[in-house]
N, C-alpha and C. Protein backbone atom coordinates (compact mmCIF):
# COMPACT_ATOMS: atom_id res chain seq x y z
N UNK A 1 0.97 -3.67 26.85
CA UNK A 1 -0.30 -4.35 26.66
C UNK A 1 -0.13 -5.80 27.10
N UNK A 2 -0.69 -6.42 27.87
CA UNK A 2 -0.92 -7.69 28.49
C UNK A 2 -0.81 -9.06 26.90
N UNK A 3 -0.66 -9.57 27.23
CA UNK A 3 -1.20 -10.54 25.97
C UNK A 3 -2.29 -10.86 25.68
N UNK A 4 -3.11 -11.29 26.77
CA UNK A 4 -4.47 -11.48 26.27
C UNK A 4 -5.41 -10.25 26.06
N UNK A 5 -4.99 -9.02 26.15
CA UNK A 5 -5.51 -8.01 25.23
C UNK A 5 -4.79 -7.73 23.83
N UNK A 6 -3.47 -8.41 23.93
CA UNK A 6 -3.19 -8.09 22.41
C UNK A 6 -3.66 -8.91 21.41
N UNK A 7 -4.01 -10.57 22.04
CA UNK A 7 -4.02 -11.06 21.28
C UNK A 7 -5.60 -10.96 20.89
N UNK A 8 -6.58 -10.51 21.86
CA UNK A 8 -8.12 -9.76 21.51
C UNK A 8 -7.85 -8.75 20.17
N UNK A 9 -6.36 -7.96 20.48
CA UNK A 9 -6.86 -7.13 19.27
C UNK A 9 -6.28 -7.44 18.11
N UNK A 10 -5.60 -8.26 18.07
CA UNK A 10 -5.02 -9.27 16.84
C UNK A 10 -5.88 -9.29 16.42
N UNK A 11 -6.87 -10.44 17.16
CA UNK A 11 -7.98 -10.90 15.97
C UNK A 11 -9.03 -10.17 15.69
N UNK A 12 -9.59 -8.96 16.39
CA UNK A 12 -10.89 -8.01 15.69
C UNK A 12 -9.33 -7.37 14.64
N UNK A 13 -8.99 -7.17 14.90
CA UNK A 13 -8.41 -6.64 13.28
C UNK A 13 -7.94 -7.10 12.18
N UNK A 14 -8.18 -9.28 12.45
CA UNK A 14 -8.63 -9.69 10.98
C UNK A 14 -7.39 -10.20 10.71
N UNK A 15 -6.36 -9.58 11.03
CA UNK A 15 -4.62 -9.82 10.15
C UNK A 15 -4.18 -11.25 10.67
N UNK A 16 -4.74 -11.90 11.83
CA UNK A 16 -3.98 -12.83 12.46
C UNK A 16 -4.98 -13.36 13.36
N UNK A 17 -4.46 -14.72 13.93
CA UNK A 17 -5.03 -15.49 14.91
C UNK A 17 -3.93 -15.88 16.00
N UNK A 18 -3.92 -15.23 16.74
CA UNK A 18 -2.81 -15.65 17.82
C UNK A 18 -3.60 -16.00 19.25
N UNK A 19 -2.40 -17.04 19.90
CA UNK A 19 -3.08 -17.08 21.06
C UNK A 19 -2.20 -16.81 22.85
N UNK A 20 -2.87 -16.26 23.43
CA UNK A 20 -1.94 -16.35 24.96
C UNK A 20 -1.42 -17.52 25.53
N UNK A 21 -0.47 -17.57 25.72
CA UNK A 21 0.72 -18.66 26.20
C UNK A 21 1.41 -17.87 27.74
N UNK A 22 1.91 -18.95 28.62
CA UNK A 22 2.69 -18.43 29.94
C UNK A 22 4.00 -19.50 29.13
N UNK A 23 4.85 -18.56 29.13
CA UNK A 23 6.50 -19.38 28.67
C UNK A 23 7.23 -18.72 29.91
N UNK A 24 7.87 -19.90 30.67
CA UNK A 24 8.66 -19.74 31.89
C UNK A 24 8.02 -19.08 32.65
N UNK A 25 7.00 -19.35 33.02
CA UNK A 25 6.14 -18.31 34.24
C UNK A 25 5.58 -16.90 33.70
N UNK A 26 6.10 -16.73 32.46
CA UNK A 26 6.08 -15.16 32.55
C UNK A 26 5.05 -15.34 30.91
N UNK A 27 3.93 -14.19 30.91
CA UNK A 27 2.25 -14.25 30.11
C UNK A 27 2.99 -14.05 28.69
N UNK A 28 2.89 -14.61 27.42
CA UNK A 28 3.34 -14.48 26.20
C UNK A 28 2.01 -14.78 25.54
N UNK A 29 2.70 -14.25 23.85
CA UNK A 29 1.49 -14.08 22.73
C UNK A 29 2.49 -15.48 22.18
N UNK A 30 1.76 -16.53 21.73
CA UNK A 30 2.19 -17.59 20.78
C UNK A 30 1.62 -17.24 19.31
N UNK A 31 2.67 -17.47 18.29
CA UNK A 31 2.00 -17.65 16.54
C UNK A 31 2.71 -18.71 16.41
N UNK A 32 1.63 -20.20 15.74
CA UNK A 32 1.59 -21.19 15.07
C UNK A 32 1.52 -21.00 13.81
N UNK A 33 2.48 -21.35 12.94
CA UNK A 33 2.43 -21.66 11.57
C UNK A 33 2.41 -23.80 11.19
N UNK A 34 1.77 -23.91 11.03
CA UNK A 34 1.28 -24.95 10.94
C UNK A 34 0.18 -25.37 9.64
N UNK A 35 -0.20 -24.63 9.01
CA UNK A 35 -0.93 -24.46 8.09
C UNK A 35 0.31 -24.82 6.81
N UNK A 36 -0.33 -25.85 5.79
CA UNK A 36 0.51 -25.69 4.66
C UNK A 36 0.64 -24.55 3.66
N UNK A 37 -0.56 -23.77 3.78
CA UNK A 37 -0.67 -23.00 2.88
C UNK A 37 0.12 -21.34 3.35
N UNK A 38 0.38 -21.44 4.48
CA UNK A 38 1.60 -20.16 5.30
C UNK A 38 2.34 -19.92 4.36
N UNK A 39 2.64 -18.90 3.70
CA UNK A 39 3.35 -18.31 3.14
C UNK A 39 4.40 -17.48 3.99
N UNK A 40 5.62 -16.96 3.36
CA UNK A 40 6.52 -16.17 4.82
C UNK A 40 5.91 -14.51 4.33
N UNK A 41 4.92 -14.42 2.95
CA UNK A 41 4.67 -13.40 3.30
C UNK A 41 3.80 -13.30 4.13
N UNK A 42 2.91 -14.42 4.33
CA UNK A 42 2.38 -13.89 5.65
C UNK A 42 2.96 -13.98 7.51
N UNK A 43 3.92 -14.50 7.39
CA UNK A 43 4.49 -14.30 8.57
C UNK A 43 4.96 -13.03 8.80
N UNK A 44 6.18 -12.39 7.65
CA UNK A 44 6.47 -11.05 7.49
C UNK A 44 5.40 -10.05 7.96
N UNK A 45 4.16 -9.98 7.11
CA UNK A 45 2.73 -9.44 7.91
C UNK A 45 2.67 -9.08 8.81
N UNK A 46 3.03 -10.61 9.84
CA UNK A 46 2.61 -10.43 11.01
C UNK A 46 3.45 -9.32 11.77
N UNK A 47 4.26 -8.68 12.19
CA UNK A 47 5.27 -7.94 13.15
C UNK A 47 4.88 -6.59 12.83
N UNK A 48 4.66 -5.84 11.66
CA UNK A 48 3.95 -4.45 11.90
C UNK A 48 2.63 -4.54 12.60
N UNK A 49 1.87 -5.72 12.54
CA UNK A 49 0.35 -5.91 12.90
C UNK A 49 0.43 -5.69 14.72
N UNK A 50 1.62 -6.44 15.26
CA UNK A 50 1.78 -6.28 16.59
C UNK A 50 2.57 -5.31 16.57
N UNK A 51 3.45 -4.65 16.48
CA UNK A 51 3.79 -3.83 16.64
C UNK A 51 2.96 -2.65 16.85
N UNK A 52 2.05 -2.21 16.02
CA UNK A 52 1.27 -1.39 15.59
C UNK A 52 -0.42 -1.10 16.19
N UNK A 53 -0.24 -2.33 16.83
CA UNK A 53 -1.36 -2.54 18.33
C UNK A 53 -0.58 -2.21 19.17
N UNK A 54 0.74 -2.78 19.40
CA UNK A 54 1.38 -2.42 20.82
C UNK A 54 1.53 -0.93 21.21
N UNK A 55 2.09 -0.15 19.76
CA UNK A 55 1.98 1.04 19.68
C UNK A 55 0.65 1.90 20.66
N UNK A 56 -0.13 1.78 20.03
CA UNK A 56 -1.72 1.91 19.74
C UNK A 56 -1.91 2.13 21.45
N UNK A 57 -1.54 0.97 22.06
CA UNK A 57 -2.25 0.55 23.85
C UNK A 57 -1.71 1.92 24.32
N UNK A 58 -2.84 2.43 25.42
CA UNK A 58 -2.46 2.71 26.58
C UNK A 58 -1.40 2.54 27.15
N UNK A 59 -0.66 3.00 27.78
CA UNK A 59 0.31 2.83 29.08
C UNK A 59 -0.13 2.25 30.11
């Protein structure tokens, strides 16, 4: 899955706000924790959420 479709389906499914980044030339998903109120359970959260879209995509 491209990033900027994962990170489309990040957010209709509510769990996260991520955004598309190019790191070294090559298309990436960025997560900012920057918020004081981030908890690591919600970072933890996050990796079945992508995972589980990535799953999900098409080939």
């Amino acid at each position: 899955m491209a990033p900027d479709g994962l990170v489309d389906a990040i957010a209709r499914s509510g769990d996260a706000f991520l955004t598309a980044t190019v790191h070294e030339g090559r298309p990436a998903v960025r997560a900012a924790f920057s918020n004081w109120r981030t908890r690591h359970e919600d970072v933890d959260r996050l990796l079945p959420v992508v995972a589980g879209l990535v799953r999900q995509a098409p080939d």
